[in-house]
Protein backbone atom coordinates (compact mmCIF):
# COMPACT_ATOMS: atom_id res chain seq x y z
CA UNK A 1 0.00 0.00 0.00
CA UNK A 2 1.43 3.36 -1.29
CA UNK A 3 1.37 6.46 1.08
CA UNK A 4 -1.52 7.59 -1.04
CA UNK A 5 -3.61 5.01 0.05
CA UNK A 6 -3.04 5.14 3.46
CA UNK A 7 -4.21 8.83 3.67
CA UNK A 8 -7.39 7.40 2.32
CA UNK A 9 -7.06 8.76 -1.74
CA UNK A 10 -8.65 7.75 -4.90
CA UNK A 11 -6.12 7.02 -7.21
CA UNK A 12 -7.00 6.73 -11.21
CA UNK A 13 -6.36 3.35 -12.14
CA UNK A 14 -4.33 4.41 -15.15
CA UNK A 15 -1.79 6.36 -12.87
CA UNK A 16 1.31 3.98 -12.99
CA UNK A 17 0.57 3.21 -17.00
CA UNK A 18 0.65 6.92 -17.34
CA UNK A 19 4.16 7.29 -15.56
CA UNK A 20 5.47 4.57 -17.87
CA UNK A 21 4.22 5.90 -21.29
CA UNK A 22 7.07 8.03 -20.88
CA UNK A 23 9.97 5.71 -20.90
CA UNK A 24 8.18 2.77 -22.89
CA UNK A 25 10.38 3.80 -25.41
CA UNK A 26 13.46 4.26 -24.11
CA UNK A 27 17.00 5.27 -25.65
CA UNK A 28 19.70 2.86 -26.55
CA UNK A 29 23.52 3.06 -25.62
CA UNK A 30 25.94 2.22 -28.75
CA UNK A 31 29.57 1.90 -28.74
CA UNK A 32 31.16 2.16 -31.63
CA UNK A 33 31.99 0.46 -33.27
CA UNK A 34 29.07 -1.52 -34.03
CA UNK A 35 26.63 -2.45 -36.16
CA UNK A 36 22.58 -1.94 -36.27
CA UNK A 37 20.05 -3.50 -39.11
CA UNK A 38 16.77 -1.73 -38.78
CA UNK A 39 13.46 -3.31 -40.32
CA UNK A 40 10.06 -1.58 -40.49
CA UNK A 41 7.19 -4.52 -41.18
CA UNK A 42 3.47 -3.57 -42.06
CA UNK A 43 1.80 -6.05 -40.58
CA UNK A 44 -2.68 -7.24 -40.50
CA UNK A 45 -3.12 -7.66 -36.44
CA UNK A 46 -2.99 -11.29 -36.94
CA UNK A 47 0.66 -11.17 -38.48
CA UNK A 48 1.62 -8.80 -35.35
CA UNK A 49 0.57 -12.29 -33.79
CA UNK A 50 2.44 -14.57 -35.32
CA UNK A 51 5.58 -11.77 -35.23
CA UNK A 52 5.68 -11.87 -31.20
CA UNK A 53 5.54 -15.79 -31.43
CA UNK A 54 8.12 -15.86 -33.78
CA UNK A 55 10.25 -13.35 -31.47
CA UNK A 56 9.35 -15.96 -28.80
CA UNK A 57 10.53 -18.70 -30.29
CA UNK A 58 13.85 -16.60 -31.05
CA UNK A 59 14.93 -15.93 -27.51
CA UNK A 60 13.94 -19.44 -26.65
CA UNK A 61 16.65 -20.57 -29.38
CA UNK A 62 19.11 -18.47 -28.25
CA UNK A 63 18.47 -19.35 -24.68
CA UNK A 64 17.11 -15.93 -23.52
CA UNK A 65 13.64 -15.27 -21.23
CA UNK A 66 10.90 -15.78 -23.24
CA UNK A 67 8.55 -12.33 -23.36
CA UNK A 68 5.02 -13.77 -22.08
CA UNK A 69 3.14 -10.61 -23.04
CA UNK A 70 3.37 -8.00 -26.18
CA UNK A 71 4.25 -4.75 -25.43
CA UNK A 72 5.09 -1.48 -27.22
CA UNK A 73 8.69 -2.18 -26.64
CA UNK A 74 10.41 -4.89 -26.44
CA UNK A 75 14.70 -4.78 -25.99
CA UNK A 76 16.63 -7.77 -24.58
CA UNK A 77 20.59 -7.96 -25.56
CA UNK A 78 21.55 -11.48 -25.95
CA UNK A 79 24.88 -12.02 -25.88
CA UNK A 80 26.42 -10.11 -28.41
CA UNK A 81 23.17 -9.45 -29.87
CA UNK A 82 20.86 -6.82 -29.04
CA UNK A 83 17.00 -7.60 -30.33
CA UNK A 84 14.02 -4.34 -30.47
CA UNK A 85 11.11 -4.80 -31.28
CA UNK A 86 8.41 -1.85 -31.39
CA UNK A 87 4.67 -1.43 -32.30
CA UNK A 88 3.52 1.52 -33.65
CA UNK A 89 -0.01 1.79 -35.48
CA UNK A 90 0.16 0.63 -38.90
CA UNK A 91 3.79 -1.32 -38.40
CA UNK A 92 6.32 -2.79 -36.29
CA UNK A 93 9.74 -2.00 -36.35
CA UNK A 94 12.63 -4.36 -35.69
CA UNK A 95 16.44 -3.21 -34.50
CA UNK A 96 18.83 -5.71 -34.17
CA UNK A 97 22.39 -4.36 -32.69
CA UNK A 98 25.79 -6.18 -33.18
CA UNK A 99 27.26 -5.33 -30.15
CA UNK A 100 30.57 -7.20 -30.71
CA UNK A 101 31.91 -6.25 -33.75
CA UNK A 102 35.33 -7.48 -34.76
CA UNK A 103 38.49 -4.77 -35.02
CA UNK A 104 39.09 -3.86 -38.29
CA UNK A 105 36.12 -5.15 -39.79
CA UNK A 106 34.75 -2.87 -42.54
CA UNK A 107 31.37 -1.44 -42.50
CA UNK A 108 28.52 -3.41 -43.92
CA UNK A 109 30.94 -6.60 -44.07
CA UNK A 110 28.83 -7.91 -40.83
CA UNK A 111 25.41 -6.45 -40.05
CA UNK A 112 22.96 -6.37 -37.43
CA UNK A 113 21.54 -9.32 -39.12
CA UNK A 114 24.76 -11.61 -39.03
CA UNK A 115 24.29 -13.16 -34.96
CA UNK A 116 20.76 -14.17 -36.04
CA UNK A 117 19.77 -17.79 -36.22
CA UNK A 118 19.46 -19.08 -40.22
CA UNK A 119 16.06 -18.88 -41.48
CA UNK A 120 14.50 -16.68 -38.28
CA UNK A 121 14.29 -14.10 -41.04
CA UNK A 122 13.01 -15.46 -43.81
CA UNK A 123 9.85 -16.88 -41.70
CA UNK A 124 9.23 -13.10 -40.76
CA UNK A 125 5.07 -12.39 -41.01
CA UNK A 126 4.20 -8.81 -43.01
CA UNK A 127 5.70 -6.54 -45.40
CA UNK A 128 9.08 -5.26 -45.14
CA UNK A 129 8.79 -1.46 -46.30
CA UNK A 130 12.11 -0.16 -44.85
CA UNK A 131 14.97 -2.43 -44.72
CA UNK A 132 18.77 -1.03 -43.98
CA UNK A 133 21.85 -1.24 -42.08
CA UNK A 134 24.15 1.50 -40.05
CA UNK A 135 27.63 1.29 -39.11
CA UNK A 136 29.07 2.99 -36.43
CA UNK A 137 33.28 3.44 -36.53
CA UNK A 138 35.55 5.91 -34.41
CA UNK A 139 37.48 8.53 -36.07
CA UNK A 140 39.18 11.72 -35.29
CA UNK A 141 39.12 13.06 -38.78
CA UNK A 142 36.86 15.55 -40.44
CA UNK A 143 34.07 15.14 -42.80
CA UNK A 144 35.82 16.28 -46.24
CA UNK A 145 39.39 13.72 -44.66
CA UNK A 146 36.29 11.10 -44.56
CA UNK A 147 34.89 11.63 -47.90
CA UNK A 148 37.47 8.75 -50.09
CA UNK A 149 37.08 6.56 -47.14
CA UNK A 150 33.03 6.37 -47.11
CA UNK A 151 33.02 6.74 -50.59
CA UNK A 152 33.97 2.91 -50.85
CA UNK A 153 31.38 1.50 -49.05
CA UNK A 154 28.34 3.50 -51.11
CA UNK A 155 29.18 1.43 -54.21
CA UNK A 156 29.93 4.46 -56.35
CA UNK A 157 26.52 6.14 -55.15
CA UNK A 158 26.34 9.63 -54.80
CA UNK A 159 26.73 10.31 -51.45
CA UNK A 160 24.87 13.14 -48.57
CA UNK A 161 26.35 14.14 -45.92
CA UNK A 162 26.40 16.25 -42.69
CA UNK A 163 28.34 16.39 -39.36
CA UNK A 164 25.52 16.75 -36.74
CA UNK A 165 25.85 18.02 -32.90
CA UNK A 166 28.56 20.49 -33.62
CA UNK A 167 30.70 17.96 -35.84
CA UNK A 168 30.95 15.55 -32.92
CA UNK A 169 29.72 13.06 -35.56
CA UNK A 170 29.51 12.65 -39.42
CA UNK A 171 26.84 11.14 -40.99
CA UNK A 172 27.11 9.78 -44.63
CA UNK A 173 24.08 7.65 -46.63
CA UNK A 174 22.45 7.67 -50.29
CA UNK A 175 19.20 7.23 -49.51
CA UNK A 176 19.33 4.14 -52.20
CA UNK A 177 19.23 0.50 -52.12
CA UNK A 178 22.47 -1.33 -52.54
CA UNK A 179 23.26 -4.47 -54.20
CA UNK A 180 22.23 -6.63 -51.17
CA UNK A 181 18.52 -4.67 -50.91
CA UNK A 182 19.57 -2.72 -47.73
CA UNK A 183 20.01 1.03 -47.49
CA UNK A 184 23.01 2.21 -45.79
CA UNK A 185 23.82 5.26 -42.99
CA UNK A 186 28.09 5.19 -42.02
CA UNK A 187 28.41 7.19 -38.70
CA UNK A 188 32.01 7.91 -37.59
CA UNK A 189 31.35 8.87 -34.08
CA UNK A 190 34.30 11.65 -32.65
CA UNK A 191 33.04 13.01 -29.22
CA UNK A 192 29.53 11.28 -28.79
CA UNK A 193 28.96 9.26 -25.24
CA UNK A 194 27.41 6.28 -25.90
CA UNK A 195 23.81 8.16 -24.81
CA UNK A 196 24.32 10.38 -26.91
CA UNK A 197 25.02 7.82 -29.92
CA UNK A 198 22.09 6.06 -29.16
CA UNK A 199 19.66 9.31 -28.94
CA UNK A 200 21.51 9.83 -33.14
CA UNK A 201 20.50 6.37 -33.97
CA UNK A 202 16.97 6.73 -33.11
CA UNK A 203 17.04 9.83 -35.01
CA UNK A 204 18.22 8.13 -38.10
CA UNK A 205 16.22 5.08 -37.54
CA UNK A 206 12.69 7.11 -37.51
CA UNK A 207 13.99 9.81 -40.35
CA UNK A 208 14.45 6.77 -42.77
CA UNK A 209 11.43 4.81 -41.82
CA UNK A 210 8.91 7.91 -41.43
CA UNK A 211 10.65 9.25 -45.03
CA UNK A 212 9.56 5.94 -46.61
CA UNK A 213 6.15 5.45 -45.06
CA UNK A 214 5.11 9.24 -45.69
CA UNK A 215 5.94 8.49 -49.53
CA UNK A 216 3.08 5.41 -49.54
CA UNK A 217 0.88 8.48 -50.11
CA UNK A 218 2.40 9.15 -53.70
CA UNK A 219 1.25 5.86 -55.31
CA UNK A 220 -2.55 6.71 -54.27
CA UNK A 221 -2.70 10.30 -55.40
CA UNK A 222 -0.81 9.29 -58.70
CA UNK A 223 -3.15 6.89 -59.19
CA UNK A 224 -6.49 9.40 -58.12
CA UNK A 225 -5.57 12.47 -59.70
CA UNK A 226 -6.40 11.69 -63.56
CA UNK A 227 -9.91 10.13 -62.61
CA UNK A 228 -10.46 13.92 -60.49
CA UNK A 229 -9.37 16.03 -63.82
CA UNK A 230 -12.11 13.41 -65.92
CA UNK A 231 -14.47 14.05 -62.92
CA UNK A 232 -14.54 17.70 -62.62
CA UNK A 233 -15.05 18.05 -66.51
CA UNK A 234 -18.45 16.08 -65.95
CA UNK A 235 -19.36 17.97 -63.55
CA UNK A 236 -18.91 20.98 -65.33
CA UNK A 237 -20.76 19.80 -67.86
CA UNK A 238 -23.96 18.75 -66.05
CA UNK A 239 -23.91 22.55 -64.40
CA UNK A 240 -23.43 23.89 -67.68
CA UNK A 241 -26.46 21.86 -69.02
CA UNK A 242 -28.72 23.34 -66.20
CA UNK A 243 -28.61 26.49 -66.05
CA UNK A 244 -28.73 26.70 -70.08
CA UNK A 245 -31.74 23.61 -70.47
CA UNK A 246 -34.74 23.71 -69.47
CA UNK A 247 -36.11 20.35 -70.78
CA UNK A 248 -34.04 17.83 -69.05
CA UNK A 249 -34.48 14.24 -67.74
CA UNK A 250 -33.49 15.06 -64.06
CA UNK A 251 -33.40 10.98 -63.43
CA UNK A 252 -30.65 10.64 -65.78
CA UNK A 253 -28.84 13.96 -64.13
CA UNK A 254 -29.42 12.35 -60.22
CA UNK A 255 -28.42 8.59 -61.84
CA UNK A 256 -24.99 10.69 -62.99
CA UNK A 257 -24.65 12.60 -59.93
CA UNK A 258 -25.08 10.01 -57.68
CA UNK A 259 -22.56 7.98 -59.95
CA UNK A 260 -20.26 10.32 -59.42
CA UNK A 261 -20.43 11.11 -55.66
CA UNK A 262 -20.13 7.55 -54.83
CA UNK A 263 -16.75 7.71 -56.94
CA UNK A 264 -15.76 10.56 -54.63
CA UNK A 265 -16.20 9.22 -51.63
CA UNK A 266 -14.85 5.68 -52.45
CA UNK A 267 -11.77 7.56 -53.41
CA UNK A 268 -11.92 9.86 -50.12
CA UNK A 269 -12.18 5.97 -48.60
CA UNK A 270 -8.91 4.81 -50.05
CA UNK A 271 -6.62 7.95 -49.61
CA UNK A 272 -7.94 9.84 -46.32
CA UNK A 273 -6.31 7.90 -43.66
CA UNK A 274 -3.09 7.16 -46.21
CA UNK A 275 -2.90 11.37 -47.28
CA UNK A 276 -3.60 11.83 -42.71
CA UNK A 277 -0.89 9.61 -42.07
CA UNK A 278 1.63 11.21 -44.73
CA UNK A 279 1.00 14.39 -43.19
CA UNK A 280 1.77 13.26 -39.79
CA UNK A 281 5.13 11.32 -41.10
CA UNK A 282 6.23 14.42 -42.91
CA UNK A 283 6.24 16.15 -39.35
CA UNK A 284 7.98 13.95 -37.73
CA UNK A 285 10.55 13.66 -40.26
CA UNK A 286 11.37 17.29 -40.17
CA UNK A 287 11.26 17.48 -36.43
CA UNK A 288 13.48 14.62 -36.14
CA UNK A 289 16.03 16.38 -38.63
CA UNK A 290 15.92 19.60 -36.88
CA UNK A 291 17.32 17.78 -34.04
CA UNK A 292 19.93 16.46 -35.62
CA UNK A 293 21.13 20.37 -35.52
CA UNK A 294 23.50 19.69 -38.90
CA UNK A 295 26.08 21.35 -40.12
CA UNK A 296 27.32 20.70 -43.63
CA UNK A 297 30.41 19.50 -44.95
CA UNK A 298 31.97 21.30 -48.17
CA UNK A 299 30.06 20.12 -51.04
CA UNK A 300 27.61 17.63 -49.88
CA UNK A 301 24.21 18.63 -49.34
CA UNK A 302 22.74 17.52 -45.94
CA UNK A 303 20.04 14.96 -44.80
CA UNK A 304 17.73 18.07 -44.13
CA UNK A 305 18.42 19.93 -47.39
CA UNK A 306 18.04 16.66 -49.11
CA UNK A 307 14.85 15.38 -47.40
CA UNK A 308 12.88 18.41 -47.41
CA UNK A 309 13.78 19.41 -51.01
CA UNK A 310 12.74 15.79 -52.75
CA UNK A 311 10.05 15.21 -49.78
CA UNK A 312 8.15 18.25 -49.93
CA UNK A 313 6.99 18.14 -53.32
CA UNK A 314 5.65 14.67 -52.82
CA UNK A 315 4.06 15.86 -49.67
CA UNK A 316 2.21 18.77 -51.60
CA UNK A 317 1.21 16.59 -54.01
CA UNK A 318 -0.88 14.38 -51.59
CA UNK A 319 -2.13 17.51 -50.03
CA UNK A 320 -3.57 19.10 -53.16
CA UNK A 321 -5.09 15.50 -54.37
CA UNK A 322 -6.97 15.38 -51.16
CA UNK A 323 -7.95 18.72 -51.16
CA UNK A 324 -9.65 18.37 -54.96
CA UNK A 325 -11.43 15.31 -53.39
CA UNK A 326 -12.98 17.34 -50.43
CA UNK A 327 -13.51 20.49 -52.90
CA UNK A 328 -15.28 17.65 -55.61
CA UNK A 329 -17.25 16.40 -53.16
CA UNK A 330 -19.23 19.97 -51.70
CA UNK A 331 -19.16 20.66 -55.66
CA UNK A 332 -21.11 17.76 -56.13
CA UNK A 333 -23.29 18.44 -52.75
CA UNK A 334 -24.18 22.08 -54.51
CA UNK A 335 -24.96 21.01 -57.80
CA UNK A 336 -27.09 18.06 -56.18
CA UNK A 337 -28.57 20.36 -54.28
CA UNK A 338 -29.72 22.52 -57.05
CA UNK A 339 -31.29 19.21 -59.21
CA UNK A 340 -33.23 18.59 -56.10
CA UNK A 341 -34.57 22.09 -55.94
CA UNK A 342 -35.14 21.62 -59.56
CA UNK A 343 -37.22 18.43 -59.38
CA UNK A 344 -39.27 19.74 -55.98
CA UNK A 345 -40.58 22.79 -58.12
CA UNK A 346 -41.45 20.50 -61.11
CA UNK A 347 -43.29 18.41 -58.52
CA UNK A 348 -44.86 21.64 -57.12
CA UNK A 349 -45.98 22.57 -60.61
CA UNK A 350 -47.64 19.57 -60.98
CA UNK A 351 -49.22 19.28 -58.05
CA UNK A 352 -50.82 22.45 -58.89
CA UNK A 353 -52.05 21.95 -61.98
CA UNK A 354 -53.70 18.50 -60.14
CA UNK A 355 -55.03 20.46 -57.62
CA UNK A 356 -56.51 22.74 -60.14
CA UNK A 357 -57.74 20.12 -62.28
CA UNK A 358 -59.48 18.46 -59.22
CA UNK A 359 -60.66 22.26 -58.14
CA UNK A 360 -62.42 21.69 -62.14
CA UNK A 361 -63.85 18.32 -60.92
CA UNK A 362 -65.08 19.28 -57.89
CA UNK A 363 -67.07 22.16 -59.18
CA UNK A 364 -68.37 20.51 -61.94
CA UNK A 365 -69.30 17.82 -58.99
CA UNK A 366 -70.79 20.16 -57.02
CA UNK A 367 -73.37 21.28 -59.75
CA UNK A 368 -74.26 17.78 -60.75
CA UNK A 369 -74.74 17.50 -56.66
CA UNK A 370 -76.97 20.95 -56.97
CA UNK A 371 -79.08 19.26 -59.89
CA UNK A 372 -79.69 15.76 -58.33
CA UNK A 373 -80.70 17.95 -55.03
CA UNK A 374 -83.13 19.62 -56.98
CA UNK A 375 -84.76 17.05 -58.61
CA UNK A 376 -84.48 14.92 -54.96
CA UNK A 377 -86.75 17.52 -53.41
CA UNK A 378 -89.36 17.56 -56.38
CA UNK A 379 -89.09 13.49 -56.34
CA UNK A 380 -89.38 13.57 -52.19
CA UNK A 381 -92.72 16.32 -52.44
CA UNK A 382 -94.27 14.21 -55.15
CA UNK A 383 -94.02 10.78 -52.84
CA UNK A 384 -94.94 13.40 -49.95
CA UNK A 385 -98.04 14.53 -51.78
CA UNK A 386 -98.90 11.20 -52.81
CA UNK A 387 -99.16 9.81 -49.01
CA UNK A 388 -100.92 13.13 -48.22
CA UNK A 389 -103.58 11.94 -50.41
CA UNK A 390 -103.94 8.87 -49.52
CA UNK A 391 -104.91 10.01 -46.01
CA UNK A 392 -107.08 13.00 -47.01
CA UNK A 393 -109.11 10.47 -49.80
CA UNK A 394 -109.23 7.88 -46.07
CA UNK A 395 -110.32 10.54 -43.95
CA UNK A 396 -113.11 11.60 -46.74
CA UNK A 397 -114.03 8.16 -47.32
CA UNK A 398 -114.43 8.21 -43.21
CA UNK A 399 -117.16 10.76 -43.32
CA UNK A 400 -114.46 13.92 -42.39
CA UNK A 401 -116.04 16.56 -44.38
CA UNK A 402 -113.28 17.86 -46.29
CA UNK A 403 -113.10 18.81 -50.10
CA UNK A 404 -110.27 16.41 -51.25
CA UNK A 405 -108.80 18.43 -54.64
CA UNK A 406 -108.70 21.86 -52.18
CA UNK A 407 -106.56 20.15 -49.73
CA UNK A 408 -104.20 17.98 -51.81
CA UNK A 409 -104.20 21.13 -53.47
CA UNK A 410 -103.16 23.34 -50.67
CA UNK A 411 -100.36 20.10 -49.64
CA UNK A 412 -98.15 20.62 -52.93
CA UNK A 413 -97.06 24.66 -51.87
CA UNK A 414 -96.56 23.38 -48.31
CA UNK A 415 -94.43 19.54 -48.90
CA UNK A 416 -92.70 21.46 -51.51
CA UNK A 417 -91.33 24.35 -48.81
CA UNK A 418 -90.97 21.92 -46.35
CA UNK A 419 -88.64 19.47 -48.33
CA UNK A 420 -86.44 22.73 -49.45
CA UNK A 421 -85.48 24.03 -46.07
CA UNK A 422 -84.84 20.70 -44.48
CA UNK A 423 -82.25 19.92 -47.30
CA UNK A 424 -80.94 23.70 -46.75
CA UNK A 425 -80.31 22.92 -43.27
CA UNK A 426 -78.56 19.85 -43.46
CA UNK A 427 -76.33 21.89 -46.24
CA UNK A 428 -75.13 24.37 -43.91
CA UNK A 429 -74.85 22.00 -41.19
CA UNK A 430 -72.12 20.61 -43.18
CA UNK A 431 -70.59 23.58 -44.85
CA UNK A 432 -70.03 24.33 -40.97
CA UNK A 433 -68.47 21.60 -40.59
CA UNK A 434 -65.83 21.95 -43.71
CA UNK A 435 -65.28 25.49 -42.55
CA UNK A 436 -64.20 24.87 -38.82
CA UNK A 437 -61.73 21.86 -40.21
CA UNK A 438 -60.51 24.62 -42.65
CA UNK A 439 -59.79 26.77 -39.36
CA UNK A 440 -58.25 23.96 -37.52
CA UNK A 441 -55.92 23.35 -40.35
CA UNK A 442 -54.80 26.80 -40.78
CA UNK A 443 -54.10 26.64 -36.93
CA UNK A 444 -51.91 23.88 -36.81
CA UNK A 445 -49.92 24.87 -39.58
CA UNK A 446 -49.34 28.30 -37.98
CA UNK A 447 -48.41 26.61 -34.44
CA UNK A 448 -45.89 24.36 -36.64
CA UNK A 449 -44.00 27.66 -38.13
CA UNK A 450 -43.92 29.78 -34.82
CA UNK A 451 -42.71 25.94 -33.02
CA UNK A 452 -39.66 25.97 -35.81
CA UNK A 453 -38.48 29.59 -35.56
């Protein structure tokens, strides 16, 4: 029990993992000389699987403790042999250090790679994207008194170069694959501690790896950027065609629209997170170089001049590609947007003209209505008059003194009124009716727009 939690406090459960986020990652000591392969693996989560089981099964060859769990980082030196192993979110990175390299050896003749077991490699799960080696020597001499000797070990390459930390190292690579598939960084280390060695190999490790996994983004927006040029003629056209056409098939303009915008977006699928993440690389790459604080030497351009000027382009290229797509897509919105306003007042025009045209009907209705009513009250009187006289011909026949013709006579004038203002009332009973549903209507509709604003 901490002293924490004998005063009694709460402490967040994440606390310790917190504290340790900091130095999950931490810096390695080098001596040179020595000699470091680096691999960066994209990997499906189930090939990050079978990766830590085949890192188990390496430390239980070479007799080391067998890591039970993964974790971000992994380091364990083994001998002479030094094993990394880091996760990161689309790829795992591998560093494996030579620790005992052999005087006089040249660079490159042994690698990071040469205490490994035969065939651990090649049963490696995932996709190796960065591959390459660095040597680390000692010398006294200064970057140009360097130059012949690197030069050897570049295969004729044209070389870059800089002498970082206030020339207390000098850095030499090509940034190109050699004959054995490997890129290559020579250090010749002159004043560095070993901390401060290690701290310039992690720089160079994550300026290579982020460098090659920003430019994944280039393939995509090579591959987008005709199909947007194609695109945004089309959609040029169709606005060109609306506001100059009146007689158009809107369901053939929404079929292309629609057509279109799911192109869009299944693009916008494919590139986001790749343009996001080469974006994010293309920071850390230039934050990682201005730590490197490099100096040049005489006539070599250096690792930031060379970076940023063939990097940047490729960068902006992924930028503006994404950019189109976003700008394509509210283009699309707009004009989609107008066909829909288009189509809602062709639908309003023809519900008008089928309102009028039932308005017609229900006129026309309405007198039919008016002519069958009149012709109901003359048939209802005559049926009326008819039982009238049947009673006044019973009562005469009765002995009622009564003059029959006079009174079925006097009948007709009276059935006839009689008939005629019951069916009057019964019509403005229901025009009442019709009239306080009208008002009831026209209420709720004006408690539905003062509701909204």
């Amino acid at each position: 029990m901490t002293e924490l939690m004998r005063h009694g406090i709460n402490l967040h459960p994440l606390r310790e993992l917190l504290y340790e986020e900091l130095h999950s990652r931490p810096f390695q000591q080098i001596q040179a000389p020595a000699r470091v392969t680096h691999l960066a693996v994209l990997c499906t989560p189930e090939q990050r699987r079978q990766q830590f089981e085949h890192l188990q099964a390496l430390c239980e060859q070479l007799g080391a403790p067998v890591p039970q769990q993964a974790s971000s980082c992994f380091q364990q030196d083994i001998g002479a042999l030094r094993v990394r192993r880091e996760t990161h979110m689309e790829f795992v990175a591998y560093t494996f250090v030579n620790l005992d390299t052999p005087a006089g050896d040249e660079p490159f003749d042994t690698t990071g790679l040469s205490l490994l077991p035969p065939g651990w490699l090649d049963q490696l799960q995932g996709t190796v994207v960065g591959a390459f080696h660095l040597a680390f020597e000692r010398s006294s001499l200064e970057g140009q008194q360097l130059l012949p000797q690197a030069k050897r070990h570049f295969e004729g390459m044209r070389l870059i170069g800089s002498s970082p930390q206030q020339g207390d190292a000098h850095i030499w690579t090509s940034f190109r694959l050699h004959s054995d598939g490997f890129g290559r960084f020579l250090v010749y280390n002159r004043a560095m501690t070993p901390s401060q060695l290690g701290r310039l190999m992690q720089r160079l490790l994550e300026i290579e790896t982020y460098r090659l996994l920003m430019l994944l983004g280039i393939p995509v927006a090579r591959s987008i950027a005709p199909m947007l040029g194609a695109m945004d003629e089309g959609l040029a056209d169709i606005t060109r065609r609306l506001s100059g056409n009146s007689n158009l098939d809107e369901a053939v303009i929404l079929a292309e629209l629609t057509a279109m915008a799911a192109r869009v977006e299944d693009y916008r699928a494919r590139s986001t997170f790749r343009f996001s993440a080469t974006q994010a690389y293309h920071e850390l790459v230039l934050k990682r170089l201005a730590e490197l604080k490099e100096d040049e030497v005489s006539g070599h351009l250096t690792l930031t001049e060379f970076i940023t000027r063939r990097v940047t382009p490729a960068v902006r290229t992924c930028d503006t590609v994404g950019g189109r797509l976003e700008d394509l897509s509210r283009r699309i919105d707009r004009v989609s947007d107008m066909m829909r306003t288009r189509v809602e007042l062709s639908i309003q025009g023809q519900n008008r003209a089928l309102l009028a045209s039932m308005d017609r009907r229900s006129r026309i209705q309405l007198m039919m209505q008016h002519t069958v009513e009149g012709l109901s009250v003359a048939a209802i009187s005559y049926y009326t008059v008819g039982l009238l006289k049947h009673l006044i011909t019973a009562a005469y026949d009765a002995g009622v003194p009564v003059d029959k013709d006079l009174a079925v006579g006097i009948s007709v004038p009276v059935v006839l009124a009689t008939v005629w203002l019951v069916t009057r009332r019964i019509h403005k009973h229901f025009h009442e009716l019709a009239k306080e549903e009208r008002s009831a209507e026209a209420q709720r509709k004006t408690d539905t727009k003062v509701e909204s604003a």
